[in-house]
Protein backbone atom coordinates (compact mmCIF):
# COMPACT_ATOMS: atom_id res chain seq x y z
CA UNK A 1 6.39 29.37 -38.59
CA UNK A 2 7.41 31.27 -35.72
CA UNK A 3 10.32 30.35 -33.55
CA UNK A 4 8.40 29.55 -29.98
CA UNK A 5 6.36 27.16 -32.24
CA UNK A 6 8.98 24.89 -33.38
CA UNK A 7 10.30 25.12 -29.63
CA UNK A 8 7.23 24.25 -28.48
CA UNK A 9 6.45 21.27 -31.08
CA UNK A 10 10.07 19.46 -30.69
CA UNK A 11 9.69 19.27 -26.72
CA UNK A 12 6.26 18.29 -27.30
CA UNK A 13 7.80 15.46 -29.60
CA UNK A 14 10.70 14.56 -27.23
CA UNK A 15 8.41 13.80 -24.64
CA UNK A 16 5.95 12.08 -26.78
CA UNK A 17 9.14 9.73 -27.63
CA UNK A 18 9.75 9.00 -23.97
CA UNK A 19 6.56 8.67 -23.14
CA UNK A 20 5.99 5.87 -25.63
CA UNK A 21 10.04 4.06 -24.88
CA UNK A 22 8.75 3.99 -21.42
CA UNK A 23 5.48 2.38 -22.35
CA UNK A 24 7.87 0.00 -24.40
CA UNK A 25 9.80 -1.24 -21.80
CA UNK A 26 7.04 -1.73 -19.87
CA UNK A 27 4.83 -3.84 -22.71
CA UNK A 28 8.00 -5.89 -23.94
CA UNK A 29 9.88 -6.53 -20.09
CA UNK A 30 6.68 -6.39 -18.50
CA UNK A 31 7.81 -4.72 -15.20
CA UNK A 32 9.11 -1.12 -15.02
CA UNK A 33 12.57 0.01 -15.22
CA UNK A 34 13.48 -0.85 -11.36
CA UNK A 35 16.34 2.05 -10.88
CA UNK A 36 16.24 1.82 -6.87
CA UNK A 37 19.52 0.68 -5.75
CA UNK A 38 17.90 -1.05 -2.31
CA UNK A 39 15.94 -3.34 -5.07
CA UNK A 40 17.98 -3.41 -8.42
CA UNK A 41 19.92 -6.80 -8.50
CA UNK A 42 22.31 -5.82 -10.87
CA UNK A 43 23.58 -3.13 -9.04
CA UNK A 44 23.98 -4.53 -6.02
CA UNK A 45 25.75 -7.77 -7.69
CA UNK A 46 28.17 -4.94 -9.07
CA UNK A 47 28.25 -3.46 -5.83
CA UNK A 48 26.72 -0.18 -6.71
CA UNK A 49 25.56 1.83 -3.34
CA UNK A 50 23.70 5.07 -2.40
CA UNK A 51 25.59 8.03 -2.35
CA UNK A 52 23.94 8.27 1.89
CA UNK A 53 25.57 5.01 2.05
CA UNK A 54 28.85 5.53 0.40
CA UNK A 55 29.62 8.60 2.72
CA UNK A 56 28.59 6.66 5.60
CA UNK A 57 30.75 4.16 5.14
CA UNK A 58 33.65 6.81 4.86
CA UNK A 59 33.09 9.03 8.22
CA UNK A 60 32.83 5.38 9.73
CA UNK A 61 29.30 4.92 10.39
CA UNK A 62 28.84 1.56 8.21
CA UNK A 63 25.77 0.33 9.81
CA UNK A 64 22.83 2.63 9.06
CA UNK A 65 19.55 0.64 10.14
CA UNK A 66 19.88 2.88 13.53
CA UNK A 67 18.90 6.15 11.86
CA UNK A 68 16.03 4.19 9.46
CA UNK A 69 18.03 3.65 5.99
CA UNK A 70 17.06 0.04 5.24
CA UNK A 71 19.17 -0.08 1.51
CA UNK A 72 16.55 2.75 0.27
CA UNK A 73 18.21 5.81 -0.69
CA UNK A 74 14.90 7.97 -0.14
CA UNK A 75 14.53 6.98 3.90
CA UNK A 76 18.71 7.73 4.50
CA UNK A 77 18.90 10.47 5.67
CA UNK A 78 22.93 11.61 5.56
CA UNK A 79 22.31 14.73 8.12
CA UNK A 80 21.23 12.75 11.03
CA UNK A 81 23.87 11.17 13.66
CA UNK A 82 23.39 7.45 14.24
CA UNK A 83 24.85 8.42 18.39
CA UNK A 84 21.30 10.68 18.78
């Protein structure tokens, strides 16, 4: 069997597996995994922030809702001064 084959097959498998743990989670929870921080309960009960947030918070700049982060990670945007 040549080599690019078994390459080929195991990634195929791997994301077969995933594919099907994903579908899991899904069936058994019935929700999917929720992995935004701005949503997740868990991580904000262990205080867990976004990295936009966590830097913000360091130069000074704690509040945020001036430049449009609202606790979502994917509308921060870390570039952009909150004085503009």
């Amino acid at each position: 069997m040549p080599s690019w084959l078994i390459v080929f097959l195991t990634a195929l498998a791997a994301v077969a597996f995933f594919a099907l743990a994903m579908s899991l989670t899904l069936i058994f929870k019935g929700h999917n995994i929720d992995s935004e921080i701005a949503t997740n309960k868990n991580m904000q009960r262990l205080g867990i922030k976004c990295a936009v947030q966590e830097s913000r918070e360091d130069t000074g700049t704690d509040n945020c809702h001036d430049v449009g982060c609202h606790g979502n990670c994917s509308s921060c945007d870390i570039e952009q001064n909150p004085t503009e």
